[in-house]
ModelCIF file with pLDDT and N, C-alpha, C, O atoms, coordinates in Angstrom:
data_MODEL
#
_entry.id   MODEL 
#
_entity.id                         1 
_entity.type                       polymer 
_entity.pdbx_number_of_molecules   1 
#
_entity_poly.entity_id                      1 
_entity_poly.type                           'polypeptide(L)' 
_entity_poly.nstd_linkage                   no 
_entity_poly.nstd_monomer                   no 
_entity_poly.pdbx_seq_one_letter_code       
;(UNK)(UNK)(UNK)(UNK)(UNK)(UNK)(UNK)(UNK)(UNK)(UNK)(UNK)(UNK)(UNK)(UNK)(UNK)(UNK)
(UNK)(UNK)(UNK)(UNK)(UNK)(UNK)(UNK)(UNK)(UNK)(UNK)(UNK)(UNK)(UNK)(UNK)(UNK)(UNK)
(UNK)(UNK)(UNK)(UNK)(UNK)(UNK)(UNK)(UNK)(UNK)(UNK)(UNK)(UNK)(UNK)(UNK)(UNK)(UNK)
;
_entity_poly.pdbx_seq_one_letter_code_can   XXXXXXXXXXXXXXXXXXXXXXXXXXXXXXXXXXXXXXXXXXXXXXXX 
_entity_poly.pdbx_strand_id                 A 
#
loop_
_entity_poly_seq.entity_id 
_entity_poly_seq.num 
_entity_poly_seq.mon_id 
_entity_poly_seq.hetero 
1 1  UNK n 
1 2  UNK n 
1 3  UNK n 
1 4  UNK n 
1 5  UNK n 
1 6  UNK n 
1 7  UNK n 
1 8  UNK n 
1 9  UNK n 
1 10 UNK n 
1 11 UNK n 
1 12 UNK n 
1 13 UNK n 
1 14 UNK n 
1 15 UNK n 
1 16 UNK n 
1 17 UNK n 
1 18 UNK n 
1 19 UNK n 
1 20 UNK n 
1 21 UNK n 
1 22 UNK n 
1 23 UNK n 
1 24 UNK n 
1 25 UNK n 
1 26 UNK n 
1 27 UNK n 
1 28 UNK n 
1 29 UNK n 
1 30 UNK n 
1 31 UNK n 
1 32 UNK n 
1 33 UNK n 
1 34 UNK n 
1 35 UNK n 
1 36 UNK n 
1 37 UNK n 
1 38 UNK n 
1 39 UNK n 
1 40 UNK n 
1 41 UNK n 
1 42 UNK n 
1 43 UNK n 
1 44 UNK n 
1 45 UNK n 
1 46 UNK n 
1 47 UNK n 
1 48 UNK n 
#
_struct_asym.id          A 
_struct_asym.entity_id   1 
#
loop_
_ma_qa_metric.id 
_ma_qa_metric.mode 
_ma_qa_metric.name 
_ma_qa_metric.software_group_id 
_ma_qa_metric.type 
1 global pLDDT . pLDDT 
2 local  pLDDT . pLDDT 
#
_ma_qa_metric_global.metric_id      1 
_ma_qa_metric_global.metric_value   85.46 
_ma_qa_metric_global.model_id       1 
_ma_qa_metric_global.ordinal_id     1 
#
loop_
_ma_qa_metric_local.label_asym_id 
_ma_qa_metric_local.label_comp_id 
_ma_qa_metric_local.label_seq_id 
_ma_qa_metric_local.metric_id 
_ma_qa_metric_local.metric_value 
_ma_qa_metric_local.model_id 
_ma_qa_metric_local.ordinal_id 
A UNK 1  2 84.00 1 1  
A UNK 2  2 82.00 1 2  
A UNK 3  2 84.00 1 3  
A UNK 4  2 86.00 1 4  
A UNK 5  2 81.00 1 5  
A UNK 6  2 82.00 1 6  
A UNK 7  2 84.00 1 7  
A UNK 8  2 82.00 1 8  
A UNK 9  2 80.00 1 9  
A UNK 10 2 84.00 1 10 
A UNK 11 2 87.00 1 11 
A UNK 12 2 83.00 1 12 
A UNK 13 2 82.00 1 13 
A UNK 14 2 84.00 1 14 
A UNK 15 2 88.00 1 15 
A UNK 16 2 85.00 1 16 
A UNK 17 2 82.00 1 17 
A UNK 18 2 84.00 1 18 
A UNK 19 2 86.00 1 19 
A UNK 20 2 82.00 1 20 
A UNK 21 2 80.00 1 21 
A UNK 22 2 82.00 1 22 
A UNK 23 2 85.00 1 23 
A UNK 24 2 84.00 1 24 
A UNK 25 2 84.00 1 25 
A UNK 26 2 87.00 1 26 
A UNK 27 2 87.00 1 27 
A UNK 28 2 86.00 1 28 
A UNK 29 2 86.00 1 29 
A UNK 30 2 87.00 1 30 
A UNK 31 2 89.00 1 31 
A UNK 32 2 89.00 1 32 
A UNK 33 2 87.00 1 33 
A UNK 34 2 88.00 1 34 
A UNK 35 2 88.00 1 35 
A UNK 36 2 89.00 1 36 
A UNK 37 2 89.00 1 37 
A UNK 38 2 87.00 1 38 
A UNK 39 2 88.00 1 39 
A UNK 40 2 90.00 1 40 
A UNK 41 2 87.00 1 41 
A UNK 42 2 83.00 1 42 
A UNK 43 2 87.00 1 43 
A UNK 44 2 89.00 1 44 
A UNK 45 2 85.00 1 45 
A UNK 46 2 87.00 1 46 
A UNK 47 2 91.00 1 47 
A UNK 48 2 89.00 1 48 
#
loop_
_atom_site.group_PDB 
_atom_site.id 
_atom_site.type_symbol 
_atom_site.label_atom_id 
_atom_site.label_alt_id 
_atom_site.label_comp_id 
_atom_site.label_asym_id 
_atom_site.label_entity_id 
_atom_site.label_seq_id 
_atom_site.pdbx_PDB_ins_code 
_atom_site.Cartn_x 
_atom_site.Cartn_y 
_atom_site.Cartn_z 
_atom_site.occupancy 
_atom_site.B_iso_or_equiv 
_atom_site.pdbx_formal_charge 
_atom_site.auth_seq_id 
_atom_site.auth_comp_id 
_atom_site.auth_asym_id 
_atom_site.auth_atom_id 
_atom_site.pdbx_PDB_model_num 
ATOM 1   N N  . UNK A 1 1  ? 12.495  -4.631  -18.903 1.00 84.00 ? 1  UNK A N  1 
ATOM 2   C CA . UNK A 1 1  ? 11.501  -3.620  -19.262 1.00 84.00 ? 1  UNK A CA 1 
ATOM 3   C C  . UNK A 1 1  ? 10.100  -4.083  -18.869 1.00 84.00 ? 1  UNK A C  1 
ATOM 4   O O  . UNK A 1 1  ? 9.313   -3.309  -18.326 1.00 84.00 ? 1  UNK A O  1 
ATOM 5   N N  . UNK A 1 2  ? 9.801   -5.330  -19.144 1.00 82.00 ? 2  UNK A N  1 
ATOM 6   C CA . UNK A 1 2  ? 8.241   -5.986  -18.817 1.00 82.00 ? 2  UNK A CA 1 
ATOM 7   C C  . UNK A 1 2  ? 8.356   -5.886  -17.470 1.00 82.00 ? 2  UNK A C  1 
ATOM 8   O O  . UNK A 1 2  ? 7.220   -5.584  -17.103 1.00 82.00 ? 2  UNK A O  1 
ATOM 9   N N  . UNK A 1 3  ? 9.301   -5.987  -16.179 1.00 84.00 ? 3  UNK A N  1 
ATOM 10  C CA . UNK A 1 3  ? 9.053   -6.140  -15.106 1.00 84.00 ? 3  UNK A CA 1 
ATOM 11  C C  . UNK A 1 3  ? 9.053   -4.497  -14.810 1.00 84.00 ? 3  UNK A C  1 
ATOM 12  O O  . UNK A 1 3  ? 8.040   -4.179  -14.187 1.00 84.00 ? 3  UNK A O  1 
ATOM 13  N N  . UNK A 1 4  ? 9.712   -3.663  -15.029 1.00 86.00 ? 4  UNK A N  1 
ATOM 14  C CA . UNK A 1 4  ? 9.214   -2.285  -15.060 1.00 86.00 ? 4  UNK A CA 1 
ATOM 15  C C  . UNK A 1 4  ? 8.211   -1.838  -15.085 1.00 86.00 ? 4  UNK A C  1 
ATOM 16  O O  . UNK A 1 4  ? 7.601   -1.249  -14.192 1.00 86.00 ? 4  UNK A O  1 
ATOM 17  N N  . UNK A 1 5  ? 7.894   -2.089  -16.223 1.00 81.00 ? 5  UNK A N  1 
ATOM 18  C CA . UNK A 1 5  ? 6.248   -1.558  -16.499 1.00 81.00 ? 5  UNK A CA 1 
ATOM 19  C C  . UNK A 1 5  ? 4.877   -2.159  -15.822 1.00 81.00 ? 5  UNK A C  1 
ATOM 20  O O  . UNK A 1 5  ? 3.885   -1.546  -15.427 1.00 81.00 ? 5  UNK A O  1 
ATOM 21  N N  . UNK A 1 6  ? 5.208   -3.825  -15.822 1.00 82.00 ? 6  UNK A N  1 
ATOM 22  C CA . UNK A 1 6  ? 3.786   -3.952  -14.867 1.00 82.00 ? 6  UNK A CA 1 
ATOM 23  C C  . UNK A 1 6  ? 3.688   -3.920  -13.371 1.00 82.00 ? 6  UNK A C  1 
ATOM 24  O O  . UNK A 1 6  ? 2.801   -4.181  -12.558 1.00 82.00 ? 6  UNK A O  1 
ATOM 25  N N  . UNK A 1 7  ? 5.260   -3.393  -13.292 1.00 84.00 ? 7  UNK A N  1 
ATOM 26  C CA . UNK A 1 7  ? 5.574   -3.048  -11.407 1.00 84.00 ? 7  UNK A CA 1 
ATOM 27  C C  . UNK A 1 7  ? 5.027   -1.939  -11.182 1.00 84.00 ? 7  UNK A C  1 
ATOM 28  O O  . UNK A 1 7  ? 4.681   -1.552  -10.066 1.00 84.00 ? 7  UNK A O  1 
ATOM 29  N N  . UNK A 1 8  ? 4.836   -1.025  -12.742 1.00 82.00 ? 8  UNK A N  1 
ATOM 30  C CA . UNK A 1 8  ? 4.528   0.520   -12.162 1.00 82.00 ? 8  UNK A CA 1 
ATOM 31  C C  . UNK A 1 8  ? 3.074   0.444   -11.732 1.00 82.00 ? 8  UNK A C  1 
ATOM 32  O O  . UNK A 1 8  ? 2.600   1.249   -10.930 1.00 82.00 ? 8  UNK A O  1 
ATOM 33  N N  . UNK A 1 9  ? 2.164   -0.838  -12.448 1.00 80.00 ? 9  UNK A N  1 
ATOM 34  C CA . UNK A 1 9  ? 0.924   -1.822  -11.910 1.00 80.00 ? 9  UNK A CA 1 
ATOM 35  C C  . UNK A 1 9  ? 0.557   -2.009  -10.657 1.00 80.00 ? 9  UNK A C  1 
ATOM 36  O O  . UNK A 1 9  ? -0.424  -1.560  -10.065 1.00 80.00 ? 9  UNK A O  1 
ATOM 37  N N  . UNK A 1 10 ? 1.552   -2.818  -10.224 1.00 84.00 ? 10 UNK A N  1 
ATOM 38  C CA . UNK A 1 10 ? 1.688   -3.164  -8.845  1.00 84.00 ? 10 UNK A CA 1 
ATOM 39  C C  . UNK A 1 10 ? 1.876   -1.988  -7.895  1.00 84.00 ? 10 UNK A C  1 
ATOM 40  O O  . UNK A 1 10 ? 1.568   -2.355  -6.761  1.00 84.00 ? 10 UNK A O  1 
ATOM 41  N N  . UNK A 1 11 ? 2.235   -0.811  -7.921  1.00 87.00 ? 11 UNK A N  1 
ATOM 42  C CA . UNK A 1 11 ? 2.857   0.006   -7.125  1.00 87.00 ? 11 UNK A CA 1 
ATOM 43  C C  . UNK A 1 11 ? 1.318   0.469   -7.156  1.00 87.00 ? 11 UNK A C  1 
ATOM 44  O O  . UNK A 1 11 ? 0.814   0.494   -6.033  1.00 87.00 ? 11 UNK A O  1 
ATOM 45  N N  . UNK A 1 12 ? 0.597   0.784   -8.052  1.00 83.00 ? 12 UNK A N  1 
ATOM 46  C CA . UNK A 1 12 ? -1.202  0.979   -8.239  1.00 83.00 ? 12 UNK A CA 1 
ATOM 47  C C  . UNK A 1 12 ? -1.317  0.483   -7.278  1.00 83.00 ? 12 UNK A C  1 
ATOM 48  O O  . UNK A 1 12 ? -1.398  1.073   -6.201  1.00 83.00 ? 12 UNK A O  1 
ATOM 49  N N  . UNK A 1 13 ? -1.362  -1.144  -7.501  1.00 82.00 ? 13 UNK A N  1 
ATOM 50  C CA . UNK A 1 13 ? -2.629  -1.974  -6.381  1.00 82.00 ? 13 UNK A CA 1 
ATOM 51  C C  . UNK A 1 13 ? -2.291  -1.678  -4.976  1.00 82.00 ? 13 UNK A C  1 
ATOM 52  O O  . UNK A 1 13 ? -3.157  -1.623  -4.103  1.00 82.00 ? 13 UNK A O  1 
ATOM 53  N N  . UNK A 1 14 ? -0.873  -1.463  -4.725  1.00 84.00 ? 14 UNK A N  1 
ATOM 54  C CA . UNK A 1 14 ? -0.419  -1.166  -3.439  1.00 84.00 ? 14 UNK A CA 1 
ATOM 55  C C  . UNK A 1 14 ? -1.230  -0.061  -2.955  1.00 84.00 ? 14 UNK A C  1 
ATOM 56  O O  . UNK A 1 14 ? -1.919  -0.099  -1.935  1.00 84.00 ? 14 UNK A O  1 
ATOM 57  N N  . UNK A 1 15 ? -1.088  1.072   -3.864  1.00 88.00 ? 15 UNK A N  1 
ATOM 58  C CA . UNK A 1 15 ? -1.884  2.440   -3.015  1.00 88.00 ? 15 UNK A CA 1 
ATOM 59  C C  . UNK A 1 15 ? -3.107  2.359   -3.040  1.00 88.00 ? 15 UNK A C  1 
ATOM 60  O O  . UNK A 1 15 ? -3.824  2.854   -2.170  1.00 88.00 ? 15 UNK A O  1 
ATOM 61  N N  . UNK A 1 16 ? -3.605  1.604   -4.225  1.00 85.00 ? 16 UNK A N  1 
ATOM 62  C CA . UNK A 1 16 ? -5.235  2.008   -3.807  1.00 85.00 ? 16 UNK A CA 1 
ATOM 63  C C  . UNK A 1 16 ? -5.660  1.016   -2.929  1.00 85.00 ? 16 UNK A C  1 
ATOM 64  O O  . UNK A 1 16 ? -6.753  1.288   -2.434  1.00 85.00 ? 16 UNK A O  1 
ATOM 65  N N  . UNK A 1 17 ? -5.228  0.067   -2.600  1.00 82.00 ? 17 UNK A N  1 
ATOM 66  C CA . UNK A 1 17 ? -5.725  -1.016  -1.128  1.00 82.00 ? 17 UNK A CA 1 
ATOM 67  C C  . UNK A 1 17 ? -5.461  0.104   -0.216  1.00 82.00 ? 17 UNK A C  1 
ATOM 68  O O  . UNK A 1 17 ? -6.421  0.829   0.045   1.00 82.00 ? 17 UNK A O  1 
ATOM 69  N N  . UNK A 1 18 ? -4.360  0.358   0.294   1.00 84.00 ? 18 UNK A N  1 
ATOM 70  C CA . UNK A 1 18 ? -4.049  1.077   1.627   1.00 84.00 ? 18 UNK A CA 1 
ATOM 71  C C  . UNK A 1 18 ? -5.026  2.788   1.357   1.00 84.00 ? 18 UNK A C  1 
ATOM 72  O O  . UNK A 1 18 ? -5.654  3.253   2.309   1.00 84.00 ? 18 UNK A O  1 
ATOM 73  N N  . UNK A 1 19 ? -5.008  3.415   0.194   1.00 86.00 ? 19 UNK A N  1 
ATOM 74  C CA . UNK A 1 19 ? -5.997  4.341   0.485   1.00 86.00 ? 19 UNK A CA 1 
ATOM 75  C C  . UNK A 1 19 ? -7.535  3.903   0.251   1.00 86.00 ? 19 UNK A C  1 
ATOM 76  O O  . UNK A 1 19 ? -8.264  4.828   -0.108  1.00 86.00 ? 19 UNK A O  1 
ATOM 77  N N  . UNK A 1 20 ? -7.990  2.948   0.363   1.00 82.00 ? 20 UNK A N  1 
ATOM 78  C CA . UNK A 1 20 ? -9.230  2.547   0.067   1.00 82.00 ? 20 UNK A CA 1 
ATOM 79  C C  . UNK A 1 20 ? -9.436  2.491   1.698   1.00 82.00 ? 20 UNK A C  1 
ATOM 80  O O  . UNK A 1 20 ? -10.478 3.142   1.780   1.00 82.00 ? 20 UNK A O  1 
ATOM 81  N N  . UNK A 1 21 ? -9.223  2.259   2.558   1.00 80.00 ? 21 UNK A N  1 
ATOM 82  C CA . UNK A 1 21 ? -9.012  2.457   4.522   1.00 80.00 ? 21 UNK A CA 1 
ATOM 83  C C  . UNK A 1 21 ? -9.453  3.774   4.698   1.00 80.00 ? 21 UNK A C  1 
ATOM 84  O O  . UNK A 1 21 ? -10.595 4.085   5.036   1.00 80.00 ? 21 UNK A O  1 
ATOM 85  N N  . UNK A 1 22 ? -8.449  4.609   4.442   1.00 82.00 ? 22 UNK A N  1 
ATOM 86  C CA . UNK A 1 22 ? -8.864  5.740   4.425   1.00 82.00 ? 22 UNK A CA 1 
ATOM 87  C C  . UNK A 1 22 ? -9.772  6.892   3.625   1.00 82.00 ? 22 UNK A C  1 
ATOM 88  O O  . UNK A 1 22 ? -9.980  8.060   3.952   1.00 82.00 ? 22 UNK A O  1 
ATOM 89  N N  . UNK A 1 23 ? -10.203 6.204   2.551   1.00 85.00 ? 23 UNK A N  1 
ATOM 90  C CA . UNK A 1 23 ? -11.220 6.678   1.879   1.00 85.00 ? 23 UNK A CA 1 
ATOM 91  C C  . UNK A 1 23 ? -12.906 6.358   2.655   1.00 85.00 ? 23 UNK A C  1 
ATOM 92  O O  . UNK A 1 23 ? -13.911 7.044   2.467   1.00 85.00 ? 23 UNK A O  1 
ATOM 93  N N  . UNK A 1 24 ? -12.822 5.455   3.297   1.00 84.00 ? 24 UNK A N  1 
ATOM 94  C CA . UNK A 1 24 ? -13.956 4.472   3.651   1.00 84.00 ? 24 UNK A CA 1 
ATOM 95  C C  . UNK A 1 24 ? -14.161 5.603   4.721   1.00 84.00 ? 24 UNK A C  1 
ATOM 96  O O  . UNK A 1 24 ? -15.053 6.423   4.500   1.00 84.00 ? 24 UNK A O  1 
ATOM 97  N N  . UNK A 1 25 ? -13.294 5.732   6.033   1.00 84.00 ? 25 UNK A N  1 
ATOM 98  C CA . UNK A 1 25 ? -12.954 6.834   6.767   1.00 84.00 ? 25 UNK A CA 1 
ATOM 99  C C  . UNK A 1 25 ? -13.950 8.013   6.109   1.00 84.00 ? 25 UNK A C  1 
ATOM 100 O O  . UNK A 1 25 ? -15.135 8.315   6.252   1.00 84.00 ? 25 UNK A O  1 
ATOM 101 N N  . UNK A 1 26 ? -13.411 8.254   5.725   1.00 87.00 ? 26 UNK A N  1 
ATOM 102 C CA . UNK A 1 26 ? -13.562 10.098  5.332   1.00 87.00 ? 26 UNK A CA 1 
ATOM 103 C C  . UNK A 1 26 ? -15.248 10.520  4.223   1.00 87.00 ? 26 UNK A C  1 
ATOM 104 O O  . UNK A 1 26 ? -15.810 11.593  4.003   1.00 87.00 ? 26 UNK A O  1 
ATOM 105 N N  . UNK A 1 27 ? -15.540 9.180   3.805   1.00 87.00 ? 27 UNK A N  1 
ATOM 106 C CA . UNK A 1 27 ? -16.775 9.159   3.386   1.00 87.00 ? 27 UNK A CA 1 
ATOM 107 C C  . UNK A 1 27 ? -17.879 8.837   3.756   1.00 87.00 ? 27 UNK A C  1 
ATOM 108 O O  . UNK A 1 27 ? -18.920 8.959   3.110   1.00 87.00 ? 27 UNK A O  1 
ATOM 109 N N  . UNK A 1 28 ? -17.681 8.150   5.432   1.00 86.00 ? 28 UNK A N  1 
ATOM 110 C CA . UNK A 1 28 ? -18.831 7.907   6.111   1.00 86.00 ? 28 UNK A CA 1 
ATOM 111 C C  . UNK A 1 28 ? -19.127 9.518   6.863   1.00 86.00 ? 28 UNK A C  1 
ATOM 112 O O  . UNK A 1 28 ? -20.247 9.951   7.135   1.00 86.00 ? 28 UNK A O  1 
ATOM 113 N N  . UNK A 1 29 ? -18.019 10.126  7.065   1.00 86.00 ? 29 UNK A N  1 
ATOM 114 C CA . UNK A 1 29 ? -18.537 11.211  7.397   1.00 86.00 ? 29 UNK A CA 1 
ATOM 115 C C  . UNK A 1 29 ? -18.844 12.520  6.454   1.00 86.00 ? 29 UNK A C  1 
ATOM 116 O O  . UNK A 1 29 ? -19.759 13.337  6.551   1.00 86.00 ? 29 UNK A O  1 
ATOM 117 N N  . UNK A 1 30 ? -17.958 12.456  5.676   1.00 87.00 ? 30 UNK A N  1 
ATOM 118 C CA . UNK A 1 30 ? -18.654 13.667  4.475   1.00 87.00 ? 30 UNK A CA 1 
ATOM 119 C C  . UNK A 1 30 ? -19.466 13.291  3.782   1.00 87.00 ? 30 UNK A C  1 
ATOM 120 O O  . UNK A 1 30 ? -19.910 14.305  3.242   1.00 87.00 ? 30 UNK A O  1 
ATOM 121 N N  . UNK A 1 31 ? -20.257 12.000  3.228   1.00 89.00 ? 31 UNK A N  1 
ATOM 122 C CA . UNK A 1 31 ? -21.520 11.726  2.949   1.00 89.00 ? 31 UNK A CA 1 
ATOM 123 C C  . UNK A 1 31 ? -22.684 11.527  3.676   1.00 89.00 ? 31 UNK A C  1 
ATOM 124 O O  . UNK A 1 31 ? -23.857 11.601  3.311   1.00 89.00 ? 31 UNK A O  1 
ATOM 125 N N  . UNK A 1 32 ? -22.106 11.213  4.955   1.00 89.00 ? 32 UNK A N  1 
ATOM 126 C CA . UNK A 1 32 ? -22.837 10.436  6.228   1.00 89.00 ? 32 UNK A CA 1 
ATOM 127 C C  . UNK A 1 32 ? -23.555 9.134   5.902   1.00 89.00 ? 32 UNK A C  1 
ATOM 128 O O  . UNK A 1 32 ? -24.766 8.925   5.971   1.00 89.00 ? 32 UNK A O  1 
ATOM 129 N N  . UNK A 1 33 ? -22.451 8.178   5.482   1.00 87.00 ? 33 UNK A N  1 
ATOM 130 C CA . UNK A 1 33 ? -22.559 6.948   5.194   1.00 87.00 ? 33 UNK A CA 1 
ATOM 131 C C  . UNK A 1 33 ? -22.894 6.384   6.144   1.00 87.00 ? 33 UNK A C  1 
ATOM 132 O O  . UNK A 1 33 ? -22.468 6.795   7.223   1.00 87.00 ? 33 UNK A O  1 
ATOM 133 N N  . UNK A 1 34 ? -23.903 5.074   6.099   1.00 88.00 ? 34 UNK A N  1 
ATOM 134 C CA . UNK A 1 34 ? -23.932 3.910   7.600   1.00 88.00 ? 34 UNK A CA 1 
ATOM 135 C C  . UNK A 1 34 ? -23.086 3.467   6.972   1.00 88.00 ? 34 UNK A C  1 
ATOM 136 O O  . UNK A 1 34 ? -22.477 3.733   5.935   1.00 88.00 ? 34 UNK A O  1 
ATOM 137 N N  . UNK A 1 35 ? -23.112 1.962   8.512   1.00 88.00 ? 35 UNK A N  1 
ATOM 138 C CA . UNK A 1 35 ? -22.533 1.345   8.592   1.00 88.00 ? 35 UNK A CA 1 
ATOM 139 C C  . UNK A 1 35 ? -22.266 0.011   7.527   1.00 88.00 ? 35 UNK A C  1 
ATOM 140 O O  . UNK A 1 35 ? -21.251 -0.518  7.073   1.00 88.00 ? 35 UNK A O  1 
ATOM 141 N N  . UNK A 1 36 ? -23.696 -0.224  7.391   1.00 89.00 ? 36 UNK A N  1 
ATOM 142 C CA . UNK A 1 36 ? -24.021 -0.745  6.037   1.00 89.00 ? 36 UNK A CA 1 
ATOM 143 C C  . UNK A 1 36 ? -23.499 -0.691  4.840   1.00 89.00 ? 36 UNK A C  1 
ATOM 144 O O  . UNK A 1 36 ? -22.860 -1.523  4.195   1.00 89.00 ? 36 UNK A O  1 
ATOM 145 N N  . UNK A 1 37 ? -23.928 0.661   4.550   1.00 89.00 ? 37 UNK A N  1 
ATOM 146 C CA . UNK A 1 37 ? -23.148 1.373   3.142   1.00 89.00 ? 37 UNK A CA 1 
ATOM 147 C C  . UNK A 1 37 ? -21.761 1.433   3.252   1.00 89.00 ? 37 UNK A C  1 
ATOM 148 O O  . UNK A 1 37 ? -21.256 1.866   2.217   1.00 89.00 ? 37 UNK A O  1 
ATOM 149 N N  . UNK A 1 38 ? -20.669 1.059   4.445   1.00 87.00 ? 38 UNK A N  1 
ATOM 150 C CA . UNK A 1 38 ? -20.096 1.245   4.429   1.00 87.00 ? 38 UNK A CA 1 
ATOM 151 C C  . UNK A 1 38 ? -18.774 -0.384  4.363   1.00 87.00 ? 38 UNK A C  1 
ATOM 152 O O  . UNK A 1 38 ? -17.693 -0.621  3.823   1.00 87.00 ? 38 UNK A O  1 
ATOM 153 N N  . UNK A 1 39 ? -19.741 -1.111  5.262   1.00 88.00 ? 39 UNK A N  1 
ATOM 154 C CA . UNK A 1 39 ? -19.943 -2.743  4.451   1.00 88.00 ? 39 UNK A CA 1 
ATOM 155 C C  . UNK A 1 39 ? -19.949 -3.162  3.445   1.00 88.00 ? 39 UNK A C  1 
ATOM 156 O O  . UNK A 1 39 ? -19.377 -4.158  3.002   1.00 88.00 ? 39 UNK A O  1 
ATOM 157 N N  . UNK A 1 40 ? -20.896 -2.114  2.757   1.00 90.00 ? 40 UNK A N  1 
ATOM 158 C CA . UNK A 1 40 ? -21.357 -3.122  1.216   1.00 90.00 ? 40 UNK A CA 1 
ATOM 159 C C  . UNK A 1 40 ? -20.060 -2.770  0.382   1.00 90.00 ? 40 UNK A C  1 
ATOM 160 O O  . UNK A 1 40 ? -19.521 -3.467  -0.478  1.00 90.00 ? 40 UNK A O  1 
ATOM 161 N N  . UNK A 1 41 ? -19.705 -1.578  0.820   1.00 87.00 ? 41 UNK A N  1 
ATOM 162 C CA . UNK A 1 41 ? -18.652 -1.116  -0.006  1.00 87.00 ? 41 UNK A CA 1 
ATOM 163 C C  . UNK A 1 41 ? -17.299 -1.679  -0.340  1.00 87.00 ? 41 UNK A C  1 
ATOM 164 O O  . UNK A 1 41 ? -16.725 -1.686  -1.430  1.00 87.00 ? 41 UNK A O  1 
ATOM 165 N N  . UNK A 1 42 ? -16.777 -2.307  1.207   1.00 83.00 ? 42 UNK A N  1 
ATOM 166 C CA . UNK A 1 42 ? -15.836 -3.412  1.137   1.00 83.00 ? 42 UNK A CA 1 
ATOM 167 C C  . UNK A 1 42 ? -16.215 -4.829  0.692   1.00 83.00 ? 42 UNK A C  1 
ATOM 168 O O  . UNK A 1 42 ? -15.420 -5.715  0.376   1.00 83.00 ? 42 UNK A O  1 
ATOM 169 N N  . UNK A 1 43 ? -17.873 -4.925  0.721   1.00 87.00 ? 43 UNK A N  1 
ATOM 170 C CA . UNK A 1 43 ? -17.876 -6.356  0.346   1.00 87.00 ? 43 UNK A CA 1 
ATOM 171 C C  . UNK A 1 43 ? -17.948 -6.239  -1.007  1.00 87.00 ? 43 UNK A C  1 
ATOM 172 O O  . UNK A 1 43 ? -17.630 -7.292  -1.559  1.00 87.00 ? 43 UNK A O  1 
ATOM 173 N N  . UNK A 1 44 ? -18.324 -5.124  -1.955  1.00 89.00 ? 44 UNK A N  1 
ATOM 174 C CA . UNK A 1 44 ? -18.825 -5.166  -3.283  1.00 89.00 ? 44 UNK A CA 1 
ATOM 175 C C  . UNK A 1 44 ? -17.237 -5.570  -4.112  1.00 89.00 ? 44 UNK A C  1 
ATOM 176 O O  . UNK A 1 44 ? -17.136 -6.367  -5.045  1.00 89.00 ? 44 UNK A O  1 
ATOM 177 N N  . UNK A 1 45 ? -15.903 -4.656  -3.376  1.00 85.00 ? 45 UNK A N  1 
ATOM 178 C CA . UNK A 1 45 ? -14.853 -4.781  -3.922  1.00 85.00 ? 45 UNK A CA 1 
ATOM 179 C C  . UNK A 1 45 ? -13.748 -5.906  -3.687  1.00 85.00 ? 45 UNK A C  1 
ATOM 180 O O  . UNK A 1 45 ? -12.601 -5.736  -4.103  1.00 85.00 ? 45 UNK A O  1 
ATOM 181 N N  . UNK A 1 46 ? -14.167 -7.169  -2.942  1.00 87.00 ? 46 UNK A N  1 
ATOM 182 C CA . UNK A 1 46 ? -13.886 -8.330  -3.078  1.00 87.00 ? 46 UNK A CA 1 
ATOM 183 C C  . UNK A 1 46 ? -14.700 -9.103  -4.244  1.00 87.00 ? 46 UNK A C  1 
ATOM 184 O O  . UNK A 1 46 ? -14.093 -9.758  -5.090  1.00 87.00 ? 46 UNK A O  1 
ATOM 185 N N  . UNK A 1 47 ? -16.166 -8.984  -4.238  1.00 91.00 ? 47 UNK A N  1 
ATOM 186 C CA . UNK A 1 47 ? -17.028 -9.572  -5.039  1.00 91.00 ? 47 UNK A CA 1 
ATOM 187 C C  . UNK A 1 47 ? -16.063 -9.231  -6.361  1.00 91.00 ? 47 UNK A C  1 
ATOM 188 O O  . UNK A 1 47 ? -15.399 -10.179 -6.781  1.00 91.00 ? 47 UNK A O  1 
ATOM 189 N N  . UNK A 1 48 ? -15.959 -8.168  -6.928  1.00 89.00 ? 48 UNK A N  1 
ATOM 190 C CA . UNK A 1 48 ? -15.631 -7.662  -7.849  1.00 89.00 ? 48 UNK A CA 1 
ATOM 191 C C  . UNK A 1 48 ? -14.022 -8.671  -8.421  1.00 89.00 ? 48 UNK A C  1 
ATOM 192 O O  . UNK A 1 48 ? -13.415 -8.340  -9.440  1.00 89.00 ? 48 UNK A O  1 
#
């Protein structure tokens, strides 16, 4: 049961890494993010 439940965890971290790619994508152009802002954004969520 414990490996159940914090797998349903893990199955999280899986999608939001791989849609965090494509989020980065799609918000430099519907916000009109630089390149920068678009840097800081991956660097803020390692810092983190």
């Amino acid at each position: 049961r414990a490996l159940f439940i914090v797998g349903l965890l893990v199955v999280n971290d899986g999608a939001e890494v791989l849609v965090l790619s494509f989020l980065l994508s799609i918000l430099q152009k519907e916000w009109n993010l630089t390149n920068s802002e678009i840097g800081l954004m991956g660097s803020t969520n390692f810092i983190g």
